[in-house]
PDB file of N, CA and C in Angstrom:
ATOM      1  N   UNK A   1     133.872  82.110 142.182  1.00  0.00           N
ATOM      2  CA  UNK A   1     132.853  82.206 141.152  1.00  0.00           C
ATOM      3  C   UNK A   1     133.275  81.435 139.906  1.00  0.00           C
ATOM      4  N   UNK A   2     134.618  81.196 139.695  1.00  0.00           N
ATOM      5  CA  UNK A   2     135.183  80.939 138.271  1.00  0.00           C
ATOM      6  C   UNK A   2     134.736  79.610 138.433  1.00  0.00           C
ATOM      7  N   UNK A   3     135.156  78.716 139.786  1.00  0.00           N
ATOM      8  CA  UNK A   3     135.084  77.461 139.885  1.00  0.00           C
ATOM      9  C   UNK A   3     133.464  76.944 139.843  1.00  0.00           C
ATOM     10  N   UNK A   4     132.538  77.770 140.533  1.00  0.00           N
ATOM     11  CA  UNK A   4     131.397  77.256 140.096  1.00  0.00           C
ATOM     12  C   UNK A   4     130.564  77.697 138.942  1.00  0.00           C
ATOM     13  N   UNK A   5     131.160  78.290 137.962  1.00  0.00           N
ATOM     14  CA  UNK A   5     131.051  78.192 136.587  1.00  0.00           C
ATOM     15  C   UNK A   5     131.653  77.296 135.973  1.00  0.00           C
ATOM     16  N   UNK A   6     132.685  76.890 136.168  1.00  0.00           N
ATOM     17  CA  UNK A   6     133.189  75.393 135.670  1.00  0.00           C
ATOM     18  C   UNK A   6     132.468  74.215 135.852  1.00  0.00           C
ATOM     19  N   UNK A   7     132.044  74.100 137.153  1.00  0.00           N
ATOM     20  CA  UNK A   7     131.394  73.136 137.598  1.00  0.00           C
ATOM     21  C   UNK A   7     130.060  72.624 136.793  1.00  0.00           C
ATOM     22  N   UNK A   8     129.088  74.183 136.650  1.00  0.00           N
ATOM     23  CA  UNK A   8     128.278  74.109 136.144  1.00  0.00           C
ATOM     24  C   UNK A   8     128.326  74.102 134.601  1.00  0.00           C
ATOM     25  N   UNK A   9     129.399  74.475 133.915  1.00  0.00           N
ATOM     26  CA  UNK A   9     129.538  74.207 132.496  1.00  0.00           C
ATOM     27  C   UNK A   9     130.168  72.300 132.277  1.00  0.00           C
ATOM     28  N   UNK A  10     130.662  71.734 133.087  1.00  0.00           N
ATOM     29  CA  UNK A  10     130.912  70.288 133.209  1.00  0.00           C
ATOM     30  C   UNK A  10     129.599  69.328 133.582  1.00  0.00           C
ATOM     31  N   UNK A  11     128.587  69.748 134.473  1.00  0.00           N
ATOM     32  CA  UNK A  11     127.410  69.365 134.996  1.00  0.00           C
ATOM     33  C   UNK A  11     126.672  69.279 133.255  1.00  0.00           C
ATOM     34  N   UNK A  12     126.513  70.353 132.624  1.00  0.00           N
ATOM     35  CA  UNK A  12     125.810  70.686 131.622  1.00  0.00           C
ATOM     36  C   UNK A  12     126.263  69.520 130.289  1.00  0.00           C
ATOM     37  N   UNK A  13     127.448  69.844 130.119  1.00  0.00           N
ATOM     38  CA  UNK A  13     128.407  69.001 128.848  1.00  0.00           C
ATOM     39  C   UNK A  13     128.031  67.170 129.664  1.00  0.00           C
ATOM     40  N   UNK A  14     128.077  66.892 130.927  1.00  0.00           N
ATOM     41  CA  UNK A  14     127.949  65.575 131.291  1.00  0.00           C
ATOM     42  C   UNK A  14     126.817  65.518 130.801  1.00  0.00           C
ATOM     43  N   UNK A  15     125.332  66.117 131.321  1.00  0.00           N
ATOM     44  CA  UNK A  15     124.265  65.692 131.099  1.00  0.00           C
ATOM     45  C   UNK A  15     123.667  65.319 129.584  1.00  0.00           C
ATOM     46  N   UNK A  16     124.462  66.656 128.579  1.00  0.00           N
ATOM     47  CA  UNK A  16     124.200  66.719 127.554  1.00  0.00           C
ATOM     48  C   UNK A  16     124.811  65.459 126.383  1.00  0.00           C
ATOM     49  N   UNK A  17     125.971  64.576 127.275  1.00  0.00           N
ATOM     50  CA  UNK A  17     126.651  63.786 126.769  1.00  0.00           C
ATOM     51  C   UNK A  17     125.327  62.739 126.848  1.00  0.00           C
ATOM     52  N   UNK A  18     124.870  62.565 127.951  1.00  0.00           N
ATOM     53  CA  UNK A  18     124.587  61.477 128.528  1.00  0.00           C
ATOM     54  C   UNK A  18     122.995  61.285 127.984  1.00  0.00           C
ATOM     55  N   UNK A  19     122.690  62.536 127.739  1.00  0.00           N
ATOM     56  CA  UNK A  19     121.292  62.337 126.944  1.00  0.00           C
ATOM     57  C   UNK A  19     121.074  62.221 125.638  1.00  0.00           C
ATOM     58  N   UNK A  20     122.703  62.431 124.872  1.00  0.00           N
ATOM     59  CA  UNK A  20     122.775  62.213 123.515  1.00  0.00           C
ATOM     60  C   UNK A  20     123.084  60.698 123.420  1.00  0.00           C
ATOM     61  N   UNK A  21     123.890  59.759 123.863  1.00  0.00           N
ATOM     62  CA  UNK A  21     124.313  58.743 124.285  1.00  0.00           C
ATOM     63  C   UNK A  21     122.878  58.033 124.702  1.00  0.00           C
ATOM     64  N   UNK A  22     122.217  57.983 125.565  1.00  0.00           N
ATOM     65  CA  UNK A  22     120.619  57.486 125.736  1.00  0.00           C
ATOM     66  C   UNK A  22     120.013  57.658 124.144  1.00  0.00           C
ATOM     67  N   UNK A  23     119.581  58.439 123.622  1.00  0.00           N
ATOM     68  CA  UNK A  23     119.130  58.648 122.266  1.00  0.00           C
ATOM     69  C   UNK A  23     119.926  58.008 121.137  1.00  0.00           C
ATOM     70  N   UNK A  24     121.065  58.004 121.324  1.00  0.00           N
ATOM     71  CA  UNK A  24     121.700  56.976 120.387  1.00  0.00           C
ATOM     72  C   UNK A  24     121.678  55.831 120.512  1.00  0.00           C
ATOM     73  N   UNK A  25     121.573  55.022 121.952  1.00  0.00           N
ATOM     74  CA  UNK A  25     121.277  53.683 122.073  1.00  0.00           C
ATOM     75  C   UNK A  25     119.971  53.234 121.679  1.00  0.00           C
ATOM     76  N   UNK A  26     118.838  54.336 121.798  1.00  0.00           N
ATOM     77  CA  UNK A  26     117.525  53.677 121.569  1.00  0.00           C
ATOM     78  C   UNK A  26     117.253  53.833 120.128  1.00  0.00           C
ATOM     79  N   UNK A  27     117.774  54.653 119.415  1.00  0.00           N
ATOM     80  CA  UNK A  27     117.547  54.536 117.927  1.00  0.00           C
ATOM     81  C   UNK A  27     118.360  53.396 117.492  1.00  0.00           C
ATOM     82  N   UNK A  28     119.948  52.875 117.496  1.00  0.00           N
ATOM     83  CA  UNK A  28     120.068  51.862 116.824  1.00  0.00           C
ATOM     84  C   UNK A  28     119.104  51.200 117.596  1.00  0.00           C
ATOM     85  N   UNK A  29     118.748  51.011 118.955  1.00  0.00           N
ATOM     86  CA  UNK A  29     118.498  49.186 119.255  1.00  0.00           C
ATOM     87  C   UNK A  29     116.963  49.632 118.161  1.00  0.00           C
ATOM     88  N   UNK A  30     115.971  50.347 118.119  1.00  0.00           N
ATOM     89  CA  UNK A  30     115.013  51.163 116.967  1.00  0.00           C
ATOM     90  C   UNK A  30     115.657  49.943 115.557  1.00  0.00           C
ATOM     91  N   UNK A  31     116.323  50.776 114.774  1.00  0.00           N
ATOM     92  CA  UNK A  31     117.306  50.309 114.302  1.00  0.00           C
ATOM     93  C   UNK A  31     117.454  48.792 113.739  1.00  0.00           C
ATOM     94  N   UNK A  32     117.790  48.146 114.764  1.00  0.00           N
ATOM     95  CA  UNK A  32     118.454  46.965 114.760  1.00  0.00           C
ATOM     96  C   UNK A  32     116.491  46.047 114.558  1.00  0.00           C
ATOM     97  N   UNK A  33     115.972  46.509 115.523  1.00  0.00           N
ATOM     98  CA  UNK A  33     114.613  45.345 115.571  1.00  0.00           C
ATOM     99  C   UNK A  33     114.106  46.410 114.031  1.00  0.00           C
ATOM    100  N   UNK A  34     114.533  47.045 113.346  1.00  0.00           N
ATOM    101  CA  UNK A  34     113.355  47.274 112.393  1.00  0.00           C
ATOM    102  C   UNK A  34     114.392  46.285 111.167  1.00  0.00           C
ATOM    103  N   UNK A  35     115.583  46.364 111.176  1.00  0.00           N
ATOM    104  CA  UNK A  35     116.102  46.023 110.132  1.00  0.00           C
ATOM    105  C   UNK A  35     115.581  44.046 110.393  1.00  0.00           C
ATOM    106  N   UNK A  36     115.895  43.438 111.522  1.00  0.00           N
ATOM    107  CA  UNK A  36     115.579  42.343 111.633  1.00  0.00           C
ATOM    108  C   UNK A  36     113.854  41.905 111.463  1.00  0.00           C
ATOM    109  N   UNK A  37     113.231  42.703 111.504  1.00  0.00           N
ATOM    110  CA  UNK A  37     111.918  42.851 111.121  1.00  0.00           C
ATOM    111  C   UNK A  37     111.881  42.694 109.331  1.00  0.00           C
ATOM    112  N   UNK A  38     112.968  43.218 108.788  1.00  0.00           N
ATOM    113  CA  UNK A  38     112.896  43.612 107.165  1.00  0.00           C
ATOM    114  C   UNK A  38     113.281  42.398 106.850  1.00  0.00           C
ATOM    115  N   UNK A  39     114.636  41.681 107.208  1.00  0.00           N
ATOM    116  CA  UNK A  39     115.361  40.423 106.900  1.00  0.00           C
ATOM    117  C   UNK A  39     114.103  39.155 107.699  1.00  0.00           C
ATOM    118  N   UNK A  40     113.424  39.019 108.251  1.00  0.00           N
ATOM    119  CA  UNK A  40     111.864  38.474 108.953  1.00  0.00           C
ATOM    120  C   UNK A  40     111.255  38.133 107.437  1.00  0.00           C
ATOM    121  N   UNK A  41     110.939  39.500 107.372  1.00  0.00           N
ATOM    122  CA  UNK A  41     110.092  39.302 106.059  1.00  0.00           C
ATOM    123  C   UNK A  41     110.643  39.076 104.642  1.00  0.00           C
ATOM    124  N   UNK A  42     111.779  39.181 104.538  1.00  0.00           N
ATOM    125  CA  UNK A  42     111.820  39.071 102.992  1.00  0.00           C
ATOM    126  C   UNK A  42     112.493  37.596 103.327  1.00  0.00           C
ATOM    127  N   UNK A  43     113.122  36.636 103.963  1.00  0.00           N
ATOM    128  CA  UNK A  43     113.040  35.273 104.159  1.00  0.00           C
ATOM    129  C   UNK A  43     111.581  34.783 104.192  1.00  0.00           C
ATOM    130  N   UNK A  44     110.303  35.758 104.961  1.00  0.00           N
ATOM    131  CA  UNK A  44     109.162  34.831 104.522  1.00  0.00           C
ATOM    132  C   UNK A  44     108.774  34.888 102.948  1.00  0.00           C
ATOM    133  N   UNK A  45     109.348  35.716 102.374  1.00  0.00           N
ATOM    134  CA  UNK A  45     108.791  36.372 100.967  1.00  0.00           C
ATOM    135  C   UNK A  45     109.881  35.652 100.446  1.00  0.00           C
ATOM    136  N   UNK A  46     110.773  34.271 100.316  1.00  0.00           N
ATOM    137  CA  UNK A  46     111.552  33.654  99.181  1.00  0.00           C
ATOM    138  C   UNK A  46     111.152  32.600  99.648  1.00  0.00           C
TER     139      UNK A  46
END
């Protein structure tokens, strides 16, 4: 029983890694095209 409580507390911490990690990649790349969107425009604006 101990071992498949481990299992399932490692299953949990992986997934939870892995869906925080997904959400962090899509906000910078978010991020990255809004800031290059800002530097876009203020080169058209000089």
């Amino acid at each position: 029983m101990d071992v498949q409580l481990q299992e399932l507390i490692d299953k949990i911490k992986k997934d939870g890694v892995a869906a925080a990690e997904k959400s962090a990649s899509e906000k910078l790349a978010q991020a990255k095209k809004d800031a290059e969107k800002i530097i876009a425009d203020a080169k058209d604006r000089s």
